[in-house]
Each structure stands twice: as structure tokens, then as C-alpha cells.
Protein backbone atom coordinates (compact mmCIF):
# COMPACT_ATOMS: atom_id res chain seq x y z
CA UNK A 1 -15.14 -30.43 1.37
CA UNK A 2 -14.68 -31.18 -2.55
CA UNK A 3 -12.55 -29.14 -4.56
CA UNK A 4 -10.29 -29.26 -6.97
CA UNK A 5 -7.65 -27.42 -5.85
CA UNK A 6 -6.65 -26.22 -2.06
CA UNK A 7 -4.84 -22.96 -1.38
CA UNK A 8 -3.68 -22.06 1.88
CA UNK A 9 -3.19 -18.76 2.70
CA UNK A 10 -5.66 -15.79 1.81
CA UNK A 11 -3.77 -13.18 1.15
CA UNK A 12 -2.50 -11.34 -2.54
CA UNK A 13 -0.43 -14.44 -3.33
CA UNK A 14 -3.15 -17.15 -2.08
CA UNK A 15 -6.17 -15.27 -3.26
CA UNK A 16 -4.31 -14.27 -6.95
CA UNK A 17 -3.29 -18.23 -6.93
CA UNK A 18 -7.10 -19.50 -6.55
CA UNK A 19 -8.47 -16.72 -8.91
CA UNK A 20 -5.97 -17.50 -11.67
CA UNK A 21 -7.22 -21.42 -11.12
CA UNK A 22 -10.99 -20.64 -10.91
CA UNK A 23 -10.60 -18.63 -13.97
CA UNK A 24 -9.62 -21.85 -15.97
CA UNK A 25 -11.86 -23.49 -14.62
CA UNK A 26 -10.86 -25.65 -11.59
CA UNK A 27 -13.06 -25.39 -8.36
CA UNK A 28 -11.12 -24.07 -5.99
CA UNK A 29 -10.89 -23.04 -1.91
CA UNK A 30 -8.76 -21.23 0.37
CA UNK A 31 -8.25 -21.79 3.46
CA UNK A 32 -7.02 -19.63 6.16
CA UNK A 33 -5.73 -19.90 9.78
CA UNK A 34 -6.85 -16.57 10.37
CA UNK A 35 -6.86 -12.82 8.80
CA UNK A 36 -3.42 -13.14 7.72
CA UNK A 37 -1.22 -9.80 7.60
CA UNK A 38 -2.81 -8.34 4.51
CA UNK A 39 -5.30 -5.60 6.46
CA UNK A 40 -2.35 -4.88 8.54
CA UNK A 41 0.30 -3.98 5.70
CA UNK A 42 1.13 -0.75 3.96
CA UNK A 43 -0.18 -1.89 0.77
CA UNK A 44 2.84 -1.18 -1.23
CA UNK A 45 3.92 -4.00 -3.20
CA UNK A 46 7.92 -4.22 -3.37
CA UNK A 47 9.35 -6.33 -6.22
CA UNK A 48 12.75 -5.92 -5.10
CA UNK A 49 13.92 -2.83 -3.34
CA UNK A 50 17.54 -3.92 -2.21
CA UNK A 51 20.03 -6.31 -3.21
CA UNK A 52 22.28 -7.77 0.01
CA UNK A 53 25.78 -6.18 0.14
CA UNK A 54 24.50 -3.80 -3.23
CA UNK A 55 24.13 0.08 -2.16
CA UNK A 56 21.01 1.71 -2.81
CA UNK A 57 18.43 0.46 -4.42
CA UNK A 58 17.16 -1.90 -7.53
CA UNK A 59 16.78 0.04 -10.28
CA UNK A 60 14.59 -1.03 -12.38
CA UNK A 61 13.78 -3.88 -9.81
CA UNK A 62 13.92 -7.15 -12.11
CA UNK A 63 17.99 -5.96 -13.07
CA UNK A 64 18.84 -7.14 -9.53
CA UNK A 65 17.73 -10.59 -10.49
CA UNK A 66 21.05 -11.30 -11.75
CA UNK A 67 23.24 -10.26 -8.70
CA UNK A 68 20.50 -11.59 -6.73
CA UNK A 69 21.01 -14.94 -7.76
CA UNK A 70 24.77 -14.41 -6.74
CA UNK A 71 24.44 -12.81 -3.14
CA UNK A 72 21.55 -15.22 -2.59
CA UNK A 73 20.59 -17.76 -4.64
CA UNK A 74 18.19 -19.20 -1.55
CA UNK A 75 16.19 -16.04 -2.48
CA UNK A 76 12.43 -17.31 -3.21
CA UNK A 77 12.29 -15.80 -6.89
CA UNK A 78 16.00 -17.26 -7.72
CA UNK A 79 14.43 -20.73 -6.70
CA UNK A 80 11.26 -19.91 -8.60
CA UNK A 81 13.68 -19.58 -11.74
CA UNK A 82 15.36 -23.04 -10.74
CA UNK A 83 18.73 -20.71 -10.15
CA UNK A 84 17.98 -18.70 -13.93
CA UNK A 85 17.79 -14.76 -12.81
CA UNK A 86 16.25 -14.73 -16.60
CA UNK A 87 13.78 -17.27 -15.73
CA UNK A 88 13.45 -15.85 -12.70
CA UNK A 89 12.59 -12.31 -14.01
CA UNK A 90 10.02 -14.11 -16.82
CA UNK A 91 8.11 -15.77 -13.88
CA UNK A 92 7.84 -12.31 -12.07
CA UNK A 93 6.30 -10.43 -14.81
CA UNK A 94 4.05 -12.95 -15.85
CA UNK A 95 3.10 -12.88 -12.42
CA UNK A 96 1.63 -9.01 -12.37
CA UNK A 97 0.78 -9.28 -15.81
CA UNK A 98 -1.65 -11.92 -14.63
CA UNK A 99 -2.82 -10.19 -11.08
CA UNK A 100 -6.79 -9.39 -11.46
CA UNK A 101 -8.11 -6.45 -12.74
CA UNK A 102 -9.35 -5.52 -9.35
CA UNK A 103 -5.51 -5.22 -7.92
CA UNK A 104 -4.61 -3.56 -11.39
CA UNK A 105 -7.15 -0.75 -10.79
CA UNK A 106 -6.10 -0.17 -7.30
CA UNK A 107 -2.54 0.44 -7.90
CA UNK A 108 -0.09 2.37 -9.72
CA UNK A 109 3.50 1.41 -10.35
CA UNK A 110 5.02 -0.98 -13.18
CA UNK A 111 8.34 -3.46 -13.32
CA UNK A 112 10.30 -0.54 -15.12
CA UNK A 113 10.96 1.71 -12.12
CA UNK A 114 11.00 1.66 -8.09
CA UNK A 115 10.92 5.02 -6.11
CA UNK A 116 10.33 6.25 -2.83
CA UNK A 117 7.23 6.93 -0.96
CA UNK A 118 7.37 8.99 2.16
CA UNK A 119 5.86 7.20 5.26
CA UNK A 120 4.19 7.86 8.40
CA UNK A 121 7.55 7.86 10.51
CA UNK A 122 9.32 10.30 7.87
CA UNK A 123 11.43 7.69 6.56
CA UNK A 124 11.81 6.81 2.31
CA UNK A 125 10.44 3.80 1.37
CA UNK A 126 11.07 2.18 -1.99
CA UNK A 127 8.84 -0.06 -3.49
CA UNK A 128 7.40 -0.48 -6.94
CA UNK A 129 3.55 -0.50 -6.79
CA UNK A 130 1.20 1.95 -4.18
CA UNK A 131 -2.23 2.29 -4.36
CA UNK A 132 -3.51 5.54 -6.01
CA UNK A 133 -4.10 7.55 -2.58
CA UNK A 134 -0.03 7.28 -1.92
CA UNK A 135 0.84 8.46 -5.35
CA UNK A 136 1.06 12.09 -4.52
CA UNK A 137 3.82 10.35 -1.87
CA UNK A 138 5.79 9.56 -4.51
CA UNK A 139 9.47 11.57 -4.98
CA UNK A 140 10.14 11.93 -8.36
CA UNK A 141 12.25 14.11 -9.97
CA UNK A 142 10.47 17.39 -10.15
CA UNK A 143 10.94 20.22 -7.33
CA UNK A 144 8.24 19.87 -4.69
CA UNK A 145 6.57 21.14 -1.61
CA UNK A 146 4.99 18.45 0.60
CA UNK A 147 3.03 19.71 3.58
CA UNK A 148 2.80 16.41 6.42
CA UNK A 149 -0.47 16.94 7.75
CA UNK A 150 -1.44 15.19 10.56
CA UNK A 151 -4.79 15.21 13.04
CA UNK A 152 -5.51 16.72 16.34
CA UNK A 153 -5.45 13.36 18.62
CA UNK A 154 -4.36 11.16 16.54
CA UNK A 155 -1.02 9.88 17.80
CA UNK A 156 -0.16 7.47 15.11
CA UNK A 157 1.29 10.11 12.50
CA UNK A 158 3.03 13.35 14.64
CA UNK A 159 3.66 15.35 11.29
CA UNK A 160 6.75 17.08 13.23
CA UNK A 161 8.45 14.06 14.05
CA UNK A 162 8.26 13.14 10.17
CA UNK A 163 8.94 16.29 8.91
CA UNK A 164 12.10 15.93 10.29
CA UNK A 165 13.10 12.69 9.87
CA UNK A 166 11.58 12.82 6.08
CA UNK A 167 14.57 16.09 5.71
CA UNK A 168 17.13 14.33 6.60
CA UNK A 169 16.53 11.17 4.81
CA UNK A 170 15.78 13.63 1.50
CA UNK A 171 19.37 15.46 2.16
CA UNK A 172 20.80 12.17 2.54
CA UNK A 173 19.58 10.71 -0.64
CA UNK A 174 20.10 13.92 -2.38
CA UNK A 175 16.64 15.04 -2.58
CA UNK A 176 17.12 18.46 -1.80
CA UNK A 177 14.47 19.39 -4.51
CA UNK A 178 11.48 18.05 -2.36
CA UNK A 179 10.47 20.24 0.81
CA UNK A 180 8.88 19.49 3.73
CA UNK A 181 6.74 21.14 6.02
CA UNK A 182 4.39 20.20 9.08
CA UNK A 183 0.83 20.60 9.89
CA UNK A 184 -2.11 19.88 11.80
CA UNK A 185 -5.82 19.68 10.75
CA UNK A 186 -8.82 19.08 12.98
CA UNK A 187 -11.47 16.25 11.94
CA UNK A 188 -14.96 17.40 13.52
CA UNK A 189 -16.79 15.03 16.08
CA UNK A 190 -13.64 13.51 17.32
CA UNK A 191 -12.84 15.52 19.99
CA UNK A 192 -12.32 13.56 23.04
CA UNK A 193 -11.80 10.13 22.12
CA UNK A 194 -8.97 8.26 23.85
CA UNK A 195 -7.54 6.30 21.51
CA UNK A 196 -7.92 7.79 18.43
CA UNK A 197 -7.13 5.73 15.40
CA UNK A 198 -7.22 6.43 11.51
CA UNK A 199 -10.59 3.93 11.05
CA UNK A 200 -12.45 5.63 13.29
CA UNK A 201 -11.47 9.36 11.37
CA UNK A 202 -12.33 7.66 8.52
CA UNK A 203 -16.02 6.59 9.77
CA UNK A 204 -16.70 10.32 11.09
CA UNK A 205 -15.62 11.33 7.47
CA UNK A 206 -18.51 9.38 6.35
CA UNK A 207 -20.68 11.67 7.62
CA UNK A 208 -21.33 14.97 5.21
CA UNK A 209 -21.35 17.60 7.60
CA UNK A 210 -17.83 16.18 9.45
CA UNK A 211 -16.10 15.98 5.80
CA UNK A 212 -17.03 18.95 4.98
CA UNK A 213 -16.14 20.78 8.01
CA UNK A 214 -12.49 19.19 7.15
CA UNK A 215 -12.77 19.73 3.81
CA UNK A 216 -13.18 24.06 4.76
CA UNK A 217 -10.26 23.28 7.38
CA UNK A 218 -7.89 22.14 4.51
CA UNK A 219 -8.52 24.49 2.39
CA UNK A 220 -7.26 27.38 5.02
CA UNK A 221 -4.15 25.76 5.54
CA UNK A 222 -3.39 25.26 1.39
CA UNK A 223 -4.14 28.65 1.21
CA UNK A 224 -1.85 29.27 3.98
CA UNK A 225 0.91 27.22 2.79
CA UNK A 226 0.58 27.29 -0.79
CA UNK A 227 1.85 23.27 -1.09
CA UNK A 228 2.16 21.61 -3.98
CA UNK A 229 1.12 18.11 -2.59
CA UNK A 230 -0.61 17.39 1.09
CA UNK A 231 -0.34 14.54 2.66
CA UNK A 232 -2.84 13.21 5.34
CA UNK A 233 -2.68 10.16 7.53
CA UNK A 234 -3.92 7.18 5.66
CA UNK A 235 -7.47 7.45 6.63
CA UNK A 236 -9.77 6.48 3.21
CA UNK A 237 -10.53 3.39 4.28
CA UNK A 238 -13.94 3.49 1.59
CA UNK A 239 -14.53 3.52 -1.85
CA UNK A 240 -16.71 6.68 -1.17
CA UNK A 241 -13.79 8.25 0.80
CA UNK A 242 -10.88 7.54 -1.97
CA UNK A 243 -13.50 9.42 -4.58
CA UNK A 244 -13.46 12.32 -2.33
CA UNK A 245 -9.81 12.64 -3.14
CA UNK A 246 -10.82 14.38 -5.74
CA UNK A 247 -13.22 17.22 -3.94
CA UNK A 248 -10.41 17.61 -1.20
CA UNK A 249 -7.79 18.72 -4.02
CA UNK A 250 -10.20 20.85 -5.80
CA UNK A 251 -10.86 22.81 -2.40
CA UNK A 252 -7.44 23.34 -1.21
CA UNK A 253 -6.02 23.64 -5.39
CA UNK A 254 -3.27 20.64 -4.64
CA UNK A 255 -2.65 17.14 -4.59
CA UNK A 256 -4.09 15.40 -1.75
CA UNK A 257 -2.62 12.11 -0.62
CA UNK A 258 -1.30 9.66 2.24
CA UNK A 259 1.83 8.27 3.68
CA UNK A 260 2.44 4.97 3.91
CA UNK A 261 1.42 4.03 7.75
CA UNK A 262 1.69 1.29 9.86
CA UNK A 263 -0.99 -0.60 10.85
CA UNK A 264 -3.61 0.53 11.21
CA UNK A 265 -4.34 2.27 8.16
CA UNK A 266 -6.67 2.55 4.91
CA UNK A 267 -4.17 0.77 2.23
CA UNK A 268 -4.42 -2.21 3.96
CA UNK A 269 -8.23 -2.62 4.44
CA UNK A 270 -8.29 -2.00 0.96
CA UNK A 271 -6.55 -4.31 -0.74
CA UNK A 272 -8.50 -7.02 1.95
CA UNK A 273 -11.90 -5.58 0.61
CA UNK A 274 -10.32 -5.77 -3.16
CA UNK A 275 -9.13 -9.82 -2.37
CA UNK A 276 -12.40 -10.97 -0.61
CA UNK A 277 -14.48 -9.21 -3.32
CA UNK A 278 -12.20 -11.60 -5.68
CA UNK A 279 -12.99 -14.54 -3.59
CA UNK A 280 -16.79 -14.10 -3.74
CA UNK A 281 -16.66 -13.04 -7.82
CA UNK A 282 -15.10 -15.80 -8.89
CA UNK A 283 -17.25 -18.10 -6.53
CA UNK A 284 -14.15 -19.19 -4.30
CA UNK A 285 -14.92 -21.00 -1.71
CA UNK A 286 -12.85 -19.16 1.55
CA UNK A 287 -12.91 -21.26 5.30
CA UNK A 288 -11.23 -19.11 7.90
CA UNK A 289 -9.71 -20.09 11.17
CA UNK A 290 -9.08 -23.33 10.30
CA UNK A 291 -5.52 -25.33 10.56
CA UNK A 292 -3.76 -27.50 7.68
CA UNK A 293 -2.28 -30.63 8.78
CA UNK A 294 -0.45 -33.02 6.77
CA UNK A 295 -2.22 -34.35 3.46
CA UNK A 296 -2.89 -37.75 3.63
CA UNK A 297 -3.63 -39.03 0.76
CA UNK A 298 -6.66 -41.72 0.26
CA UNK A 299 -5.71 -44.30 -2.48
């Protein structure tokens, strides 16, 4: 293998690494042990969401640099900025201001502001960057109805159990302005299966008649419910599926979104699909399943 330059790891930081290198023109390759965590995650990126012993949390995330570097100055960014919280915060932004356009498109989010995102278990989750699906998950300021809508059979996401977690972490936080409610929705074609997972929804979505079939379903219960904002399981795993985003809220007249999930879920197969399409763009050179031992160096 020649190359100029090695990474190891292929995930965001590896694969953002190698493209920033092939893009000034080294030759570069990655190499993995194996898939890495990446398809498994949420796909939120956190900057910095808490500070040890600091209540609640960063706000905006690169002002807890400084008290970072005082509650834990063997924090990776405060030894990226050589102990300097300001050098620390300059590396950070340069850092997304140089992520590919491919990650820029997929998310939304910037260094000025963390929030919370509701999740699959109920529970708030700050972070500073979600992919466009979990945007309608956002809390923001602005009185809200969220309807939790899960699937018949798929055990992953039980809408009730959320609901009620997600009301007492918004009283808690003093969110009373967002509402919560529960529901279920029935995906057509799935009826059966065993182990029902959010891929395999998503794959049956593919189909026209299935998606529309749900599409008609939604639309009974927004009628219903009158929500401002519906969230599903995170199930569009596709480019095809995120555009339907889009035909979903203008049946059912509302925001349709997801909650961030555990594995398995859509966020994280997309930003995979997003980093190898990188890789192969830029003509990076990717071996998988493959250990790094100790560089020995010849000469």
C-alpha cells in the first residue's frame, strides 16, 4: 500500500480528516478495524452539552470552553488548544467550518446555540447539530403540540412510555409550553413479522402502495389530533424516503419528523452513506477489517 497519508478510523472524524487531506492534494487511505459506531449512533453531533460539576447545559456550547479547561483540562478539545479554552474554541470552529458539504447539507444546527431534541425513550437530549428529519424534534421556544407516534409491532419506540417520560422531563426543565401526546400508526405489509425493526419499515415504505397506505393512515390521525408537529420512529433510512417528508406533512397539514433512537435507526445509516460517498468522491482509498500495529519505520 502507498499513500501519503494513513488515517485510522472511518468514521466523521477519520473520514473528514482524509477528505480535508485529499482535497489538498495528498493521497490518502483509511483504514478500519471494522464498521465503527457511526451506523449505530443517533446522528446528532454534540459540541459540548454539559460542563462537569456546571448545572444545565452549555449555552452557546463553545462558552463552556473556559470552565472546561478548569473542571477538566484532560478534556480532548482543552488539549487540542494546548490548555488555551480560546485556542481551543478557534480549533473547534474551524473544524465545522471545514466539514464537507455533504455533512453540511445533512444537518442543521450551528456553534451559536444547543437545544433539546426529544428521543425515542422520552428523555431531552441536547446537542447542537441533527439531521433535518429530527428538526421538527427540536424544543424551542414557541408553544407546541407533539404527537409521539409510534408503529404497530415495532417494539423499539412504545410512544406511551415516551409520552410520559418526555412530560416529565418538559415539567422539569420548565417546558410546560410543549405538549405531548401518544399514538399509534399501522405500516402495511408488516403484519406478522417477529422482530420488527425500523430498516425493515423503512424498506416496505419503499414500496408505493405500502407508503401510501401510511401516508392515508397519518393523515386520519392529524386530523384527529390536530398536532402541530408528529413525530415517527426514525425510519427514512433513503434519500427517496427523507424527500417524502415533504408529501407526509402536506397530507396530514403538520410537521413530520423523528426522535432521536437508538440503534437501529435511519440517522445513523445516513450519515455512513453521506461518509462512504465522501470516501469514493474524493478517490480515498478505504481497507476495512484490518488491524494497525505499531509503525515501524524503514530508514
Amino acid at each position: 500500500m502507498e499513500t501519503d497519508v494513513l488515517v485510522i478510523g472511518k468514521g466523521i472524524a477519520g473520514v473528514v480528516a482524509a477528505a480535508n487531506l485529499a482535497k489538498s492534494g495528498k493521497k490518502v487511505s483509511i483504514i478500519a478495524r471494522g464498521y465503527g459506531a457511526t451506523a449505530l449512533s443517533s446522528g446528532c453531533l454534540d459540541v459540548l452539552s454539559y460542563i462537569p460539576q456546571v448545572q444545565g447545559i452549555a449555552q452557546p456550547p463553545l462558552s463552556g470552553f473556559k470552565m472546561l479547561a478548569i473542571t477538566n483540562n484532560n478534556h480532548p478539545y482543552i488539549i487540542a488548544g494546548e490548555g488555551d479554552a480560546g485556542k481551543a474554541e478557534e480549533i473547534v470552529s474551524e473544524a465545522f467550518a471545514n466539514l464537507p458539504e455533504e455533512i453540511k447539507e445533512l444537518y442543521v444546527g450551528s456553534l451559536e446555540s444547543n437545544f433539546y431534541v426529544i428521543t425515542g425513550f422520552g428523555t431531552l437530549k441536547p446537542t447542537t447539530f441533527v439531521q433535518k428529519p429530527l428538526e421538527p424534534a427540536i424544543i424551542g421556544d414557541e408553544p407546541k403540540k407533539i404527537l409521539l407516534t409510534g408503529i404497530n409491532g415495532l417494539l423499539d419506540f412504545n410512544p406511551v412510555m415516551a409520552t410520559s417520560v418526555a412530560a416529565l422531563d418538559l415539567k422539569k426543565r420548565s417546558l410546560g409550553h410543549i405538549k405531548v401526546k401518544a399514538a399509534k400508526v399501522s405500516v402495511k405489509g408488516v403484519e406478522g413479522i417477529p422482530t420488527l425493526t425500523t430498516s425493515t419499515i423503512a424498506s416496505v415504505l419503499g414500496e408505493k402502495e405500502a407508503f401510501n397506505d401510511f401516508k392515508s393512515e397519518l393523515s386520519k390521525i392529524a386530523k384527529s389530533e390536530e398536532p402541530d408537529v408528529i413525530l415517527l420512529p426514525s425510519i427514512f433510512t433513503t434519500p427517496e424516503l427523507v424527500k417524502s417528508i415533504e408529501e407526509l406533512e402536506n397530507a396530514c397539514g403538520c410537521k413530520i419528523g423523528e426522535v432521536a433512537m437508538a440503534p437501529p435507526n435511519a440517522a445513523g445509516l445516513r450519515i455512513q452513506r453521506v461518509l462512504n460517498n465522501i470516501c469514493e468522491k474524493m478517490g480515498i482509498k478505504t481497507y476495512q477489517i484490518m488491524n494497525v500495529t505499531p509503525v515501524i519505520k524503514d530508514g
